[in-house]
PDB file of N, CA and C in Angstrom:
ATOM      1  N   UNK A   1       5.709   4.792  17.552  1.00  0.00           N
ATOM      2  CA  UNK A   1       4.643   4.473  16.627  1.00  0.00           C
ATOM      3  C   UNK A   1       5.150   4.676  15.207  1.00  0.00           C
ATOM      4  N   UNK A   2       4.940   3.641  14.400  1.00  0.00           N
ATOM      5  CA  UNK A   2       5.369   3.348  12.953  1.00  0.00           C
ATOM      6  C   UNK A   2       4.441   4.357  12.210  1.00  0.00           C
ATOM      7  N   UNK A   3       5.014   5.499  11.281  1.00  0.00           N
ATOM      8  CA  UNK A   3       4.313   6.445  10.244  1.00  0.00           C
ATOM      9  C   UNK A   3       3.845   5.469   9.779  1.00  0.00           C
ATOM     10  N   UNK A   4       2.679   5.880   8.905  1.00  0.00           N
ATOM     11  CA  UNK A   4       1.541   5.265   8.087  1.00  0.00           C
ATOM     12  C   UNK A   4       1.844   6.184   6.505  1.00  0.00           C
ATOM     13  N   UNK A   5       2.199   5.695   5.836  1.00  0.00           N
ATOM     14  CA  UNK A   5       2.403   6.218   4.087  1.00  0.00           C
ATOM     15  C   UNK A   5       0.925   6.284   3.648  1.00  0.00           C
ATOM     16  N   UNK A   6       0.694   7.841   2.842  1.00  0.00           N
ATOM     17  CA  UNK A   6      -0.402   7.535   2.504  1.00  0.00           C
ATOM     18  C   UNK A   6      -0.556   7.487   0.776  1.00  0.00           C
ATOM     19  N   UNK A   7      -1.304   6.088   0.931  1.00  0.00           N
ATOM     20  CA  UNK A   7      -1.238   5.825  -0.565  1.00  0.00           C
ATOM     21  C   UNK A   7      -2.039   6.346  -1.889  1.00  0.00           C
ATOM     22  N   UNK A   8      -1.511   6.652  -2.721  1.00  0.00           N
ATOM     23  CA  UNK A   8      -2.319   6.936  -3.725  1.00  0.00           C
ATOM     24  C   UNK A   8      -3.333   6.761  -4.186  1.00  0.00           C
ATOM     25  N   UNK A   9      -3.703   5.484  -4.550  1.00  0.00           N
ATOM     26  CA  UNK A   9      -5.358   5.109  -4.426  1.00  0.00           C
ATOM     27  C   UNK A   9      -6.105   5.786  -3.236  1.00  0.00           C
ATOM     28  N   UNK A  10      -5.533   6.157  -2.265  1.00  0.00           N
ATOM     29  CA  UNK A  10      -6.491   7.226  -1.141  1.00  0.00           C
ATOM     30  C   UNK A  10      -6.811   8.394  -1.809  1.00  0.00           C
ATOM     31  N   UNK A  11      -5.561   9.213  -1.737  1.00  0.00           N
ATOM     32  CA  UNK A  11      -5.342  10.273  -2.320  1.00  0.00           C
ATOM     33  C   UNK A  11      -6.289  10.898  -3.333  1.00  0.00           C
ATOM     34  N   UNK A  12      -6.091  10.109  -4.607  1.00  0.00           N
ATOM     35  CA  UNK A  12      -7.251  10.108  -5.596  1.00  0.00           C
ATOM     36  C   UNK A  12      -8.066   9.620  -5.327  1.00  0.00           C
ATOM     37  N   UNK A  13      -8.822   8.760  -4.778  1.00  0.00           N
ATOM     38  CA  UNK A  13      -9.916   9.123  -3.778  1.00  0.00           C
ATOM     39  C   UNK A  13     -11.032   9.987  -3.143  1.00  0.00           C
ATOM     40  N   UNK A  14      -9.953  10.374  -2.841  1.00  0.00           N
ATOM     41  CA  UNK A  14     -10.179  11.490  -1.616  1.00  0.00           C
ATOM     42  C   UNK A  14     -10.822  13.020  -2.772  1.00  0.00           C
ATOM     43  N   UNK A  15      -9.805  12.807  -3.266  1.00  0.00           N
ATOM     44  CA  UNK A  15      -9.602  14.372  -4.713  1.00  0.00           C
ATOM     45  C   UNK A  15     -11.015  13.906  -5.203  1.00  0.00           C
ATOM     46  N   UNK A  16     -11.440  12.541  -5.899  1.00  0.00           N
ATOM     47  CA  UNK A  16     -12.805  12.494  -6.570  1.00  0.00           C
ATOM     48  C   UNK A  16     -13.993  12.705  -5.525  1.00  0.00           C
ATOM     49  N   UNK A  17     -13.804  11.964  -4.347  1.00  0.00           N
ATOM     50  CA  UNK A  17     -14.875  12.385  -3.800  1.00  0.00           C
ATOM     51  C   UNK A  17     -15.031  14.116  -2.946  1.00  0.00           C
ATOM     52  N   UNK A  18     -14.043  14.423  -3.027  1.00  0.00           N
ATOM     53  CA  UNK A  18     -14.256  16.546  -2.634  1.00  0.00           C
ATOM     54  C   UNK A  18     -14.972  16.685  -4.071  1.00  0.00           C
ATOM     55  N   UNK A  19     -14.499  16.267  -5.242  1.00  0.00           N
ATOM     56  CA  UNK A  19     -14.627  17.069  -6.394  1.00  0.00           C
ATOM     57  C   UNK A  19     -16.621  16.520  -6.581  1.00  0.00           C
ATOM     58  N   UNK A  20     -16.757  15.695  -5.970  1.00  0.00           N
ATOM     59  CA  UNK A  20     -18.518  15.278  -5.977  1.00  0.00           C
ATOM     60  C   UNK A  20     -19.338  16.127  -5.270  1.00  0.00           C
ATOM     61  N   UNK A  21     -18.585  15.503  -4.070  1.00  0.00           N
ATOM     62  CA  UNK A  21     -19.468  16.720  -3.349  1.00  0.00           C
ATOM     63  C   UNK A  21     -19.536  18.255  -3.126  1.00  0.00           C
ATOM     64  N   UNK A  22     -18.152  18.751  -3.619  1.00  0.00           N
ATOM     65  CA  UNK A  22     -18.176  20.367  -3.887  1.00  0.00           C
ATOM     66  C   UNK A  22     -19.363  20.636  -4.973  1.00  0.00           C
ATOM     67  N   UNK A  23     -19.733  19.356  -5.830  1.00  0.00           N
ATOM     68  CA  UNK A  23     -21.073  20.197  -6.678  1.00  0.00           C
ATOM     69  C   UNK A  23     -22.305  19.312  -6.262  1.00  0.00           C
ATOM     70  N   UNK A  24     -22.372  19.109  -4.945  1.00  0.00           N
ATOM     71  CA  UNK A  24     -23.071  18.385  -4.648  1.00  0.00           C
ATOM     72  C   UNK A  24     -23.828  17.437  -5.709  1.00  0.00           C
ATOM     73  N   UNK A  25     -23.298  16.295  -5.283  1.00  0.00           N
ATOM     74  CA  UNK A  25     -23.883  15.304  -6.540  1.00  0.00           C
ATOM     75  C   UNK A  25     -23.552  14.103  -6.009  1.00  0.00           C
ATOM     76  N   UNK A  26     -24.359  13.060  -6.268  1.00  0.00           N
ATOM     77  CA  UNK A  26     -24.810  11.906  -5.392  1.00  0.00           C
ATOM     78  C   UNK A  26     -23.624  10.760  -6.510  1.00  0.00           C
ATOM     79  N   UNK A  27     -23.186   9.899  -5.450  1.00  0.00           N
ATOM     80  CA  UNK A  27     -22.433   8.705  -6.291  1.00  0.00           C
ATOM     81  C   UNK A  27     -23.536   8.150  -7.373  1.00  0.00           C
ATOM     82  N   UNK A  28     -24.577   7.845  -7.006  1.00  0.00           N
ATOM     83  CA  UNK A  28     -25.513   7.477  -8.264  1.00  0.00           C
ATOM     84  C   UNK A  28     -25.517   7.992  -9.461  1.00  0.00           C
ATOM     85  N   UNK A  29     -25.706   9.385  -9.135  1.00  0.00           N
ATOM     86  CA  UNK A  29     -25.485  10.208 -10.367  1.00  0.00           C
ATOM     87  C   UNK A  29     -24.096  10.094 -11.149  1.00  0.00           C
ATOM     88  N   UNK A  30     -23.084   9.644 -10.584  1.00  0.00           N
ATOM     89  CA  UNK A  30     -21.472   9.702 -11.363  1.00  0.00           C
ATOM     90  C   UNK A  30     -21.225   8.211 -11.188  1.00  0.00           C
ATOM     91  N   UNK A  31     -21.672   7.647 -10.937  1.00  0.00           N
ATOM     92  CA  UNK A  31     -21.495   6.032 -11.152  1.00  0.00           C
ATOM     93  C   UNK A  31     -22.467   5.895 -12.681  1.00  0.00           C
ATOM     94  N   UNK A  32     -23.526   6.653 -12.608  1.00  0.00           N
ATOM     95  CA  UNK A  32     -24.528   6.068 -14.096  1.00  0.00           C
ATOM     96  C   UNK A  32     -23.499   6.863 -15.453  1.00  0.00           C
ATOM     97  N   UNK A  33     -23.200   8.273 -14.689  1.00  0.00           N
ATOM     98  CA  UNK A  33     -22.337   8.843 -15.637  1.00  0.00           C
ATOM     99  C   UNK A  33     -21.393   8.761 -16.261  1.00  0.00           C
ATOM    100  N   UNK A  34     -20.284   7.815 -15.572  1.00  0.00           N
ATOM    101  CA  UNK A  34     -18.996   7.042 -16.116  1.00  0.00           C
ATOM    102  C   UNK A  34     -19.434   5.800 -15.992  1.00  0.00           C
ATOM    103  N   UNK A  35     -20.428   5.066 -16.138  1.00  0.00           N
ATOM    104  CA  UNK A  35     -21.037   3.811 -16.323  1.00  0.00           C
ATOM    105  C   UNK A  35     -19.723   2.772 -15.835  1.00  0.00           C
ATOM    106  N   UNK A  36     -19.677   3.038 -14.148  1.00  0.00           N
ATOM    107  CA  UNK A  36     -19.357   2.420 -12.965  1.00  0.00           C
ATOM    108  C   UNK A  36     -20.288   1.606 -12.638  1.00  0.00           C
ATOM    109  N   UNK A  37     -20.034   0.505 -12.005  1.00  0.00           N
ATOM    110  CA  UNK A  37     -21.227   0.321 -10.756  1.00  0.00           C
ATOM    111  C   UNK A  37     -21.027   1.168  -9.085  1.00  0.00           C
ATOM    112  N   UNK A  38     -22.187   1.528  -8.867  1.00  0.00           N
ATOM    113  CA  UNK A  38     -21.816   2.676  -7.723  1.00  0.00           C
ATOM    114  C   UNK A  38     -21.029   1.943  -6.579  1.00  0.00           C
ATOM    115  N   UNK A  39     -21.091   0.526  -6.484  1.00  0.00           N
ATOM    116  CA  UNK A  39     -19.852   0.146  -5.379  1.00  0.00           C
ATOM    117  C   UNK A  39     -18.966   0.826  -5.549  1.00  0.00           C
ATOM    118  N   UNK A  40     -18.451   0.202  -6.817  1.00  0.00           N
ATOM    119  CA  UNK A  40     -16.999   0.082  -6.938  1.00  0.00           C
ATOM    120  C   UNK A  40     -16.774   1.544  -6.804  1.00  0.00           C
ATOM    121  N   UNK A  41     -17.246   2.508  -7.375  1.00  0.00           N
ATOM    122  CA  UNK A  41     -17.190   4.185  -7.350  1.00  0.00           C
ATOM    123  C   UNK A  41     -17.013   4.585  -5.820  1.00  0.00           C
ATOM    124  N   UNK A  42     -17.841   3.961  -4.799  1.00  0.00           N
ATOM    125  CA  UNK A  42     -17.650   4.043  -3.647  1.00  0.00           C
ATOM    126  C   UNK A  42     -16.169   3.605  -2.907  1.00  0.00           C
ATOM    127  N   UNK A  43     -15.976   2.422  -3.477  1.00  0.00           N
ATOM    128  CA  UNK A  43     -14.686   1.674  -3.121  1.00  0.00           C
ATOM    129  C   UNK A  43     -13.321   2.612  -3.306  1.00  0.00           C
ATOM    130  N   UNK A  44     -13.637   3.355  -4.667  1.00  0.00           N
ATOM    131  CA  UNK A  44     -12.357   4.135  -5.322  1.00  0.00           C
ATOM    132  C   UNK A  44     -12.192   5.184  -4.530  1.00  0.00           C
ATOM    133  N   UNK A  45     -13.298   6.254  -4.313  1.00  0.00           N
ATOM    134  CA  UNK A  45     -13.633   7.074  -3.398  1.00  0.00           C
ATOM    135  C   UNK A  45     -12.846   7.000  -1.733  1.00  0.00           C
ATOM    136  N   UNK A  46     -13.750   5.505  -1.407  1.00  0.00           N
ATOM    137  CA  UNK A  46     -12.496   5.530  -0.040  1.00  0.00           C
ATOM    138  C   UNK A  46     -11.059   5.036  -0.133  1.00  0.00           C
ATOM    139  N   UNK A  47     -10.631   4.922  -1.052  1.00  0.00           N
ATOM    140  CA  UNK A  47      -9.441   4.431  -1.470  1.00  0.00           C
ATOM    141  C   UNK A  47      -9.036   2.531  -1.382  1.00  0.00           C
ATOM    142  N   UNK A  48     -10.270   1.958  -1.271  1.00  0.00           N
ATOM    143  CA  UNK A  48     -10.222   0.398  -1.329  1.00  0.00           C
ATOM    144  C   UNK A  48      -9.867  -0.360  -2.693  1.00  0.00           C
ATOM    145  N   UNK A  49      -9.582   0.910  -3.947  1.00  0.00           N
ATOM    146  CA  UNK A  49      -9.625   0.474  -4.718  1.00  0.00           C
ATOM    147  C   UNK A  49      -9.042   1.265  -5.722  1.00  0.00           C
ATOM    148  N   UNK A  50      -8.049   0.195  -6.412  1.00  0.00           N
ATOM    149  CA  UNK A  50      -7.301   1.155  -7.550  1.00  0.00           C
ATOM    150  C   UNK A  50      -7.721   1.292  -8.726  1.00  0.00           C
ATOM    151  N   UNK A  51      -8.273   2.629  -9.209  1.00  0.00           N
ATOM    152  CA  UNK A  51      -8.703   2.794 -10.775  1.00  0.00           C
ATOM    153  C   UNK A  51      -7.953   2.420 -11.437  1.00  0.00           C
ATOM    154  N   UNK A  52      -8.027   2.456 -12.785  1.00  0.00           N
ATOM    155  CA  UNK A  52      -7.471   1.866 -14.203  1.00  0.00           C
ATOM    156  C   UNK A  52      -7.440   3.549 -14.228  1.00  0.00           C
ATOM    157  N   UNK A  53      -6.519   4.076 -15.380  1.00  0.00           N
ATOM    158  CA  UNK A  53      -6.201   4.961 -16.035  1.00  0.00           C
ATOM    159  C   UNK A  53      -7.966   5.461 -16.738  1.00  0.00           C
ATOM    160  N   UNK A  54      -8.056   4.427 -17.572  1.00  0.00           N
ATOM    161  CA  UNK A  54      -9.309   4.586 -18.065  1.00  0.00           C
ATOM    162  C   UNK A  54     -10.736   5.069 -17.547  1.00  0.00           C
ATOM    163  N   UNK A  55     -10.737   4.183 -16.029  1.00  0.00           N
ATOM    164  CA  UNK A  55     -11.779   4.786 -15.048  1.00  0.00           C
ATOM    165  C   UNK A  55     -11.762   5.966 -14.830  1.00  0.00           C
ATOM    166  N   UNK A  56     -10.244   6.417 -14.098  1.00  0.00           N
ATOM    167  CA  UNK A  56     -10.106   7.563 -13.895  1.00  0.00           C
ATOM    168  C   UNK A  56     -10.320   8.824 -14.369  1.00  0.00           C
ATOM    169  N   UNK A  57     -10.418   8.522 -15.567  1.00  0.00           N
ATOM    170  CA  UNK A  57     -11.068   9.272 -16.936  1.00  0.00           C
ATOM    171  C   UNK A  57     -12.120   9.815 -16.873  1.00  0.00           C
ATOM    172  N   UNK A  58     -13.075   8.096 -17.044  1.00  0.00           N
ATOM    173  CA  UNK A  58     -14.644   8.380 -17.208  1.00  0.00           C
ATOM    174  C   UNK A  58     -14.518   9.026 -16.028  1.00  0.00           C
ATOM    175  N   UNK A  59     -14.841   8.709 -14.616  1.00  0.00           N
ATOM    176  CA  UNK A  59     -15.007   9.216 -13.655  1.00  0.00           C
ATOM    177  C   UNK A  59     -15.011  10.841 -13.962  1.00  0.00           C
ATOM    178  N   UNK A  60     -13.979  11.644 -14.015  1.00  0.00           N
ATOM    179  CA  UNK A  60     -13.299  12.882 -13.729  1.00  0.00           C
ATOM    180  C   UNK A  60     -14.697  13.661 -15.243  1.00  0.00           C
ATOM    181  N   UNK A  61     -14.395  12.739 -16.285  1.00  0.00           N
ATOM    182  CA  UNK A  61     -15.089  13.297 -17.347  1.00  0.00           C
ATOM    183  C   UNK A  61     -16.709  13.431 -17.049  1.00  0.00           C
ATOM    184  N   UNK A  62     -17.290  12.690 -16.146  1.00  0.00           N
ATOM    185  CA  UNK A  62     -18.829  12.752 -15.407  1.00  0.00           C
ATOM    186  C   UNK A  62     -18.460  13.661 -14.393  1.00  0.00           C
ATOM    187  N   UNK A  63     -17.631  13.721 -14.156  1.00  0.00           N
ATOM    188  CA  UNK A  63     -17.202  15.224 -12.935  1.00  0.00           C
ATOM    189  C   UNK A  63     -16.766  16.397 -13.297  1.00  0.00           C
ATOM    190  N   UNK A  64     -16.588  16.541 -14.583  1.00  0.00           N
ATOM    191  CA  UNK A  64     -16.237  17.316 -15.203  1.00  0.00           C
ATOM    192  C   UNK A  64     -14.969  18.355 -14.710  1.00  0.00           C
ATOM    193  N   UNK A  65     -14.082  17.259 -14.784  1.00  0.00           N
ATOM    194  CA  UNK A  65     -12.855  17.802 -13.833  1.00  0.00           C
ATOM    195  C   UNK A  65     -11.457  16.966 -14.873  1.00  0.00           C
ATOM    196  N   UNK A  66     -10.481  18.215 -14.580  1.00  0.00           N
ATOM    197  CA  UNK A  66      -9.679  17.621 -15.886  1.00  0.00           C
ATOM    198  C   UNK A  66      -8.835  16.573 -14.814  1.00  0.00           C
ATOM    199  N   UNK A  67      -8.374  15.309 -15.459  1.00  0.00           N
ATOM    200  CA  UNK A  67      -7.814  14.262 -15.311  1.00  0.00           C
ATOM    201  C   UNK A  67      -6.278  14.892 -14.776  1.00  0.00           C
ATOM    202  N   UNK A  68      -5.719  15.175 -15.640  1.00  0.00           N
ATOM    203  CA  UNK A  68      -4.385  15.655 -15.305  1.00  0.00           C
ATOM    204  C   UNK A  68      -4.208  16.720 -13.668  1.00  0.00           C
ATOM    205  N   UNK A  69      -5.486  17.553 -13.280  1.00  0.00           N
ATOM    206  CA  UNK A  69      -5.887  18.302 -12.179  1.00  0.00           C
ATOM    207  C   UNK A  69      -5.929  17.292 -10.711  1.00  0.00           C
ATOM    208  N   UNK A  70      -6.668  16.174 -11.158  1.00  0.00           N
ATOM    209  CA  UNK A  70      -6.720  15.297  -9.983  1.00  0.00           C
ATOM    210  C   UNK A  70      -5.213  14.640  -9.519  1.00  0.00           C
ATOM    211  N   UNK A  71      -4.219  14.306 -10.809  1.00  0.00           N
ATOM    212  CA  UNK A  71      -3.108  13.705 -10.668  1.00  0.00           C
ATOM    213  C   UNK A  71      -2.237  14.671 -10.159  1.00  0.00           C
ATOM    214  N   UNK A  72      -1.987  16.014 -10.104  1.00  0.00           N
ATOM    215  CA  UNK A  72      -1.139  16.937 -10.031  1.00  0.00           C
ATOM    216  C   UNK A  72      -1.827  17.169  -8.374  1.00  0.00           C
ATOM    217  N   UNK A  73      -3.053  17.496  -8.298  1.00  0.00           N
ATOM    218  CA  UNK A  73      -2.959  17.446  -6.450  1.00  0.00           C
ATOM    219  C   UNK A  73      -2.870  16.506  -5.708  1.00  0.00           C
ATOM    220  N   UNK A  74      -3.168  14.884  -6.268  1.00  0.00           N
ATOM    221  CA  UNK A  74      -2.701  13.912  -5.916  1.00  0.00           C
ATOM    222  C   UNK A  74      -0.862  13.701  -5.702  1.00  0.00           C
ATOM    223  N   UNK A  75      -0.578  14.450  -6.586  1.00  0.00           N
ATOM    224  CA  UNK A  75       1.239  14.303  -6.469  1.00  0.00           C
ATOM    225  C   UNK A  75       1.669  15.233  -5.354  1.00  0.00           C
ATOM    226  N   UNK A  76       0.784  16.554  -5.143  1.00  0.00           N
ATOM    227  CA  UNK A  76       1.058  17.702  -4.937  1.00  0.00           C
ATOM    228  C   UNK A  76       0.837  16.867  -3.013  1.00  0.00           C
ATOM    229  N   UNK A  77      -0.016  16.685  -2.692  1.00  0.00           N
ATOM    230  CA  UNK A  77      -0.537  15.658  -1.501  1.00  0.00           C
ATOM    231  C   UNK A  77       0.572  14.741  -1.323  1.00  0.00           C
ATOM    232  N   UNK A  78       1.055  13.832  -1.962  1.00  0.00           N
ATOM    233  CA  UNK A  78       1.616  12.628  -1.567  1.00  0.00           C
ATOM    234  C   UNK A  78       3.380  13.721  -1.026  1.00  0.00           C
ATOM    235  N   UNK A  79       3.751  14.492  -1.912  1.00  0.00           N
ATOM    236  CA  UNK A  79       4.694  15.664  -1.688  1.00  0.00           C
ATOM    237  C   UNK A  79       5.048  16.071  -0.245  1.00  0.00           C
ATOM    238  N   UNK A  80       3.581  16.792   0.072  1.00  0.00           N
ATOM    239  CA  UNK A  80       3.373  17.236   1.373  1.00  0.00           C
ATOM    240  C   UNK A  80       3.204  16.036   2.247  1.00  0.00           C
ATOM    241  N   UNK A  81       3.048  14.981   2.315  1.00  0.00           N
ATOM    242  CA  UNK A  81       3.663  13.875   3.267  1.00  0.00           C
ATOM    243  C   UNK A  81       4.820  13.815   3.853  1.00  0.00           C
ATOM    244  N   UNK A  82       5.951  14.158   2.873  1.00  0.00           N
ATOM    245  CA  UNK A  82       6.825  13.718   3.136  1.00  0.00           C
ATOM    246  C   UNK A  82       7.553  14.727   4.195  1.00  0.00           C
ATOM    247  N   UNK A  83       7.493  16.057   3.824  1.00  0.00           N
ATOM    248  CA  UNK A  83       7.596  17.315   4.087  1.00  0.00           C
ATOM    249  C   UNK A  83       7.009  18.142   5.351  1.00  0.00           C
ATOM    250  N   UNK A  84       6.028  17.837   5.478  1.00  0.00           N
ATOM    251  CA  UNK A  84       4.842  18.476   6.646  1.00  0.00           C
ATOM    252  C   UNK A  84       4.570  18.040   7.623  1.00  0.00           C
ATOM    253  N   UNK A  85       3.769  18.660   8.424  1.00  0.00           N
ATOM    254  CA  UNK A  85       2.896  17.866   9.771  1.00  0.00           C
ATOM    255  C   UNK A  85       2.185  17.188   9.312  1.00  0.00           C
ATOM    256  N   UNK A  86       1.978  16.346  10.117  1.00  0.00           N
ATOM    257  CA  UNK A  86       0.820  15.098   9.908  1.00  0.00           C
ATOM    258  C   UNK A  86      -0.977  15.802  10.036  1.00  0.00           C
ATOM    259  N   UNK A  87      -0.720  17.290  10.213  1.00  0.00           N
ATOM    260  CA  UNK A  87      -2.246  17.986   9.749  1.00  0.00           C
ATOM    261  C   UNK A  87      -2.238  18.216   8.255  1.00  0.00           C
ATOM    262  N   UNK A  88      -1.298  18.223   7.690  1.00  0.00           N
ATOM    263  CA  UNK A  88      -1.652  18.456   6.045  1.00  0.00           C
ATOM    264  C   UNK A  88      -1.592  16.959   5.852  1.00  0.00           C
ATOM    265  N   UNK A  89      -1.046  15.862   6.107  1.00  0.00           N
ATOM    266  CA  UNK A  89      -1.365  14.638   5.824  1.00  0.00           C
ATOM    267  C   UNK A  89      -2.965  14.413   5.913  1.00  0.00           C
ATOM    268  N   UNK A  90      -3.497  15.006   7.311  1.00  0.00           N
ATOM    269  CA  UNK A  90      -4.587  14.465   7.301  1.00  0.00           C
ATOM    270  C   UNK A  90      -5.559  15.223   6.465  1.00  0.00           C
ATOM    271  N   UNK A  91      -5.450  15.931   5.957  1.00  0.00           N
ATOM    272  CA  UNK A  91      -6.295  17.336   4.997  1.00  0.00           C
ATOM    273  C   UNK A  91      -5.729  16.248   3.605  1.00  0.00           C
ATOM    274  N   UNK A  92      -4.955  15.689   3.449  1.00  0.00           N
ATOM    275  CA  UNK A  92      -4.545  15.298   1.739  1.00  0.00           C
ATOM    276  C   UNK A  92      -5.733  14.339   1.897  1.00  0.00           C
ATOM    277  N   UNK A  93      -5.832  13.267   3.468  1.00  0.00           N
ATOM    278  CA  UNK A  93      -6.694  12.213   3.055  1.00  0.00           C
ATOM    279  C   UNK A  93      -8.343  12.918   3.004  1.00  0.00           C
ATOM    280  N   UNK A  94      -8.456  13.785   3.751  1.00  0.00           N
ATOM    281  CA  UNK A  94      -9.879  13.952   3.755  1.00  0.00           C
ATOM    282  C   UNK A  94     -10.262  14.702   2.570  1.00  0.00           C
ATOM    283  N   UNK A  95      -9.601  15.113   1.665  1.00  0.00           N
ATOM    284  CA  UNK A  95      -9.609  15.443   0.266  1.00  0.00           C
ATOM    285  C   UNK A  95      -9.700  16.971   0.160  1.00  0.00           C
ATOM    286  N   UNK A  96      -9.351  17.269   0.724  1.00  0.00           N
ATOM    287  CA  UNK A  96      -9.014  19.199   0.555  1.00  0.00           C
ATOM    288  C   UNK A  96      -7.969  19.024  -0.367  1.00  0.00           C
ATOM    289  N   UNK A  97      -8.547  20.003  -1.957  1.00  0.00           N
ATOM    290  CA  UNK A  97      -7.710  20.073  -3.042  1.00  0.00           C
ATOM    291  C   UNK A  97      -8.207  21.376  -3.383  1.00  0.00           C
ATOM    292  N   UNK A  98      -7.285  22.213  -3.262  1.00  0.00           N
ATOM    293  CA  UNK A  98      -7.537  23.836  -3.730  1.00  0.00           C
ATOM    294  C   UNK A  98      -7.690  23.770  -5.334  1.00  0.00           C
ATOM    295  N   UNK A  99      -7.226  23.083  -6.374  1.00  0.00           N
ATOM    296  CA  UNK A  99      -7.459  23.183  -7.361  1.00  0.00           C
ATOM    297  C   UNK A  99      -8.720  22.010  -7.803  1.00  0.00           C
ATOM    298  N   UNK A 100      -8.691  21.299  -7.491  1.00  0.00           N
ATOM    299  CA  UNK A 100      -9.947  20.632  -7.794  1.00  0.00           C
ATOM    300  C   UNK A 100     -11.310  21.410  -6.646  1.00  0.00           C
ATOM    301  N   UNK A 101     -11.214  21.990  -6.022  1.00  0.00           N
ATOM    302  CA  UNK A 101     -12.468  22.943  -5.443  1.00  0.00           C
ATOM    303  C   UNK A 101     -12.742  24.394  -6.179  1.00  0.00           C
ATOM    304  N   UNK A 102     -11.567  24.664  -7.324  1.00  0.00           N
ATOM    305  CA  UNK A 102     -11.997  25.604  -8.059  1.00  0.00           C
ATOM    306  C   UNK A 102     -12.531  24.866  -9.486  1.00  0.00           C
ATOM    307  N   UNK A 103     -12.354  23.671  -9.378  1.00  0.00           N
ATOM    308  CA  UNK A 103     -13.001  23.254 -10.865  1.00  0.00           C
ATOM    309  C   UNK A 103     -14.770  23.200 -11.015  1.00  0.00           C
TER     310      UNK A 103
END
């Protein structure tokens, strides 16, 4: 069976949507807040979709989560791919981020 790479647009993803629901807060509420439409917020979330730099921004800035935090456990994740069992692979996609769960 052929490994599956997991891609970045997941990744960050994954990191925005832990970082929502660790303060419990509805995509509505952070789609009006970074003046998204809540699809597409949804789309980014499951990784169907690649933010702009800029999104990534608003987004994190209605989440109140520093930008550079999401990219560094996003790197920190794609890292442990390469390196690990395929149980920390599956913890990078389902969005377990020790530093974005203390933000």
């Amino acid at each position: 069976m052929a490994e599956q790479n997991v891609l970045l647009r997941e990744v960050l993803g994954a990191g925005l949507r832990h970082a929502r629901t660790e303060q419990h807060r509805t995509l509505r509420e952070i789609s009006s807040a970074a003046r998204v439409s809540l699809g597409y917020l949804s789309e980014v979330e499951r990784g169907q979709k690649e933010a702009s730099s800029e999104l990534l921004a608003a987004i994190c800035d209605a989440l109140d989560v520093e930008l550079a935090d999401l990219l560094i456990d996003a790197g920190t994740s794609l890292r442990a791919e390469e390196t690990v069992s395929p149980v920390v692979v599956a913890a990078a996609r389902s969005g377990h981020s020790g530093r974005l769960a203390a933000a």
